[in-house]
N, C-alpha and C. Protein backbone atom coordinates (compact mmCIF):
# COMPACT_ATOMS: atom_id res chain seq x y z
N UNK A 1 -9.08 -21.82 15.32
CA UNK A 1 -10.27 -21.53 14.56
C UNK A 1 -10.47 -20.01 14.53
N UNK A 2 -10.94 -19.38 13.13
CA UNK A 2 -10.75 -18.13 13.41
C UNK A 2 -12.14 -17.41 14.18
N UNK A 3 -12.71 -16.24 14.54
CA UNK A 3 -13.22 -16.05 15.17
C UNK A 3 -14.34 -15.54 14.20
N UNK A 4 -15.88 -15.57 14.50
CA UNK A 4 -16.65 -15.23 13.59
C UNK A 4 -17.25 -13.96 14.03
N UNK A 5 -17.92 -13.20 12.75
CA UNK A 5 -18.15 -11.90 13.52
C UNK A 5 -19.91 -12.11 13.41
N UNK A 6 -20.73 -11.40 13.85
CA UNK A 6 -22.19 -11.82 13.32
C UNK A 6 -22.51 -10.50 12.43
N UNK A 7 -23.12 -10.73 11.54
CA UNK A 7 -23.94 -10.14 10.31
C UNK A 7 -23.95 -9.09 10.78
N UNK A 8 -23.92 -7.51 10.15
CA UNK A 8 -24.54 -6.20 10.75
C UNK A 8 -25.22 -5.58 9.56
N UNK A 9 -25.82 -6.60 8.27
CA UNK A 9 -26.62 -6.44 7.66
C UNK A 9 -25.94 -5.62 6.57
N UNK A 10 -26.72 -5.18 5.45
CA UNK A 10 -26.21 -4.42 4.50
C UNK A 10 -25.72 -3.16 4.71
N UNK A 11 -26.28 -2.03 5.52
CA UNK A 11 -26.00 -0.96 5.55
C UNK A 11 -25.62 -0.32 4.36
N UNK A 12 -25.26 1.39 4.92
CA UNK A 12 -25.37 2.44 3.57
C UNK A 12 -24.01 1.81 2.88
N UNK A 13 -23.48 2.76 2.31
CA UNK A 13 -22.64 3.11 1.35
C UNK A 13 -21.81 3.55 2.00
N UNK A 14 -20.44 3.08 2.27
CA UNK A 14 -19.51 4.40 3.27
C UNK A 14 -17.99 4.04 2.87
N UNK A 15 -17.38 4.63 2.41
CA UNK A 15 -15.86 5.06 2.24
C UNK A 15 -15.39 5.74 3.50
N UNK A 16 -14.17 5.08 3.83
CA UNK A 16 -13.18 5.15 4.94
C UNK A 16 -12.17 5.65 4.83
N UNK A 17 -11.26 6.19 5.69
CA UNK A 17 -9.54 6.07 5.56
C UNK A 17 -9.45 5.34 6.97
N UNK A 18 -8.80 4.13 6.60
CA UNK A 18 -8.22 3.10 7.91
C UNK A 18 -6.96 2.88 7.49
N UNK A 19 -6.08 3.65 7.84
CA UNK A 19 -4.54 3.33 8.38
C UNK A 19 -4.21 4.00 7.12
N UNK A 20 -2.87 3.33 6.33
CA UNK A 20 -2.66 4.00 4.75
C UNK A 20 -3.84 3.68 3.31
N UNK A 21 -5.13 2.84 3.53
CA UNK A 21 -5.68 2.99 2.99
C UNK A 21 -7.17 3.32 2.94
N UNK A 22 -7.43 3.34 1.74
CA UNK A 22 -9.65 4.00 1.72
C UNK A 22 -10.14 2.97 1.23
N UNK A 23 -11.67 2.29 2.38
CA UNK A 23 -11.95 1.66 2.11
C UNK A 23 -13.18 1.47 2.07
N UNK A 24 -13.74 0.95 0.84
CA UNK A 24 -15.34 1.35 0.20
C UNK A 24 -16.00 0.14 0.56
N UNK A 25 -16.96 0.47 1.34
CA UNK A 25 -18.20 -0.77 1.80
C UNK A 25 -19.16 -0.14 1.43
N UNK A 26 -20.01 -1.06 0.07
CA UNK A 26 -21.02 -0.80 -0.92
C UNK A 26 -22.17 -2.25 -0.98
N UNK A 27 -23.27 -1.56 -0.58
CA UNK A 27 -24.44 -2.32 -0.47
C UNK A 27 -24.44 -3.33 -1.77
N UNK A 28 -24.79 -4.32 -1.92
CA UNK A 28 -25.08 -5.39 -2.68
C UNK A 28 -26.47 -5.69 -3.04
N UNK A 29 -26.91 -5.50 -4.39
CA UNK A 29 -28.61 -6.63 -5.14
C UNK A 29 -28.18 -7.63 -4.32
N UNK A 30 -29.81 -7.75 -3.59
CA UNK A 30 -30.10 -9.03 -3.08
C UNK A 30 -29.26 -9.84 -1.19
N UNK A 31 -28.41 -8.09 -0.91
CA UNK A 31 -28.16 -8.52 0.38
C UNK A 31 -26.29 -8.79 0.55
N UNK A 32 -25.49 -8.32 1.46
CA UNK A 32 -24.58 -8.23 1.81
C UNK A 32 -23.89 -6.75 1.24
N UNK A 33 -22.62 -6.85 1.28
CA UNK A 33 -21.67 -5.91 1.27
C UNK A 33 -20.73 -6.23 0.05
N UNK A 34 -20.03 -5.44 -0.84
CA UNK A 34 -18.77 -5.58 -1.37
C UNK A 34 -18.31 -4.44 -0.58
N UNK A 35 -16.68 -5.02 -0.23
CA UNK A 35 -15.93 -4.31 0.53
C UNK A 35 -14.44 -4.64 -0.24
N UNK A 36 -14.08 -2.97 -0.14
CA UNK A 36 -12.74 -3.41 -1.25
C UNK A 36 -11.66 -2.09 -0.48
N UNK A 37 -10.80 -2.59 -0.59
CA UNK A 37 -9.69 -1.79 0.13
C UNK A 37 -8.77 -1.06 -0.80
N UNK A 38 -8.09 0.31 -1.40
CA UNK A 38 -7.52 0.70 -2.12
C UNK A 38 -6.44 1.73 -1.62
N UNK A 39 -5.25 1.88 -2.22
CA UNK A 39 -4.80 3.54 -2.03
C UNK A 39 -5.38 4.84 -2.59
N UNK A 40 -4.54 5.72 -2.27
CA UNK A 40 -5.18 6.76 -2.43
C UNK A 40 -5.02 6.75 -4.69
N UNK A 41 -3.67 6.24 -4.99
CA UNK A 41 -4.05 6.59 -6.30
C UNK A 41 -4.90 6.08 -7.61
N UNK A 42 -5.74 4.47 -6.41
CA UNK A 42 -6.55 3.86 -6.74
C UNK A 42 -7.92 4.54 -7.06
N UNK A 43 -8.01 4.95 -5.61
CA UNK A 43 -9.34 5.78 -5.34
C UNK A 43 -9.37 7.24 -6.44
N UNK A 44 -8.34 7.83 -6.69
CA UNK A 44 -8.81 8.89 -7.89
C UNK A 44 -8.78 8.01 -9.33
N UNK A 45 -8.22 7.09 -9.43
CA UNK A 45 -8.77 6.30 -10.77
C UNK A 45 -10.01 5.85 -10.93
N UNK A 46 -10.88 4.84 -9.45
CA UNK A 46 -11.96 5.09 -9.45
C UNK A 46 -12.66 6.27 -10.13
N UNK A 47 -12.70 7.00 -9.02
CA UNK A 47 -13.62 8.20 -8.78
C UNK A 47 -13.59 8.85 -10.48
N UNK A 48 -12.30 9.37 -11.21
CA UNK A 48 -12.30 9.64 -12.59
C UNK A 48 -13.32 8.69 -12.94
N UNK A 49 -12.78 7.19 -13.20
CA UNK A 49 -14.06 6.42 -14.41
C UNK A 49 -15.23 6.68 -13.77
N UNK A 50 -15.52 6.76 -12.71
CA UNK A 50 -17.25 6.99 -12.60
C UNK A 50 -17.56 8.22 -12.87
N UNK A 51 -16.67 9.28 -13.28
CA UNK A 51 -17.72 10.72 -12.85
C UNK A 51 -17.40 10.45 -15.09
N UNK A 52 -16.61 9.87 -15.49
CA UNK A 52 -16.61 9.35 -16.75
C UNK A 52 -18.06 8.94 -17.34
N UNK A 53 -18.19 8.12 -17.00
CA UNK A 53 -19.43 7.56 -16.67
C UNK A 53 -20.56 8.12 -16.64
N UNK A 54 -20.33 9.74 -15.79
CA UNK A 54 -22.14 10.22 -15.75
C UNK A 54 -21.81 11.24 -16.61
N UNK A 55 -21.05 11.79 -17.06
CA UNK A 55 -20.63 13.53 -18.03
C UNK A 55 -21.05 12.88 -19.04
């Protein structure tokens, strides 16, 4: 059975580097986390469409 972890709630906004990749844990409407794991040439494709986005 796998092991469960308990809740540590929504928390901020925080981008990582864990091991070879960056990984974005982003608050959620209405409660939890999206958490998404990428490389690095992911993360500047991101980062381009959003700054897309506000110019």
């Amino acid at each position: 059975m796998a092991a469960m972890k308990p809740r540590t709630g929504d928390g901020p906004l925080e981008v990582t580097k864990e091991g070879r990749g960056i990984v974005l844990r982003m608050p959620l409407e209405g409660g939890g986390r999206l958490v998404v794991e990428m490389n690095a040439d992911e993360a500047q494709a991101l980062g381009d469409a959003i700054k897309g986005c506000l110019g």
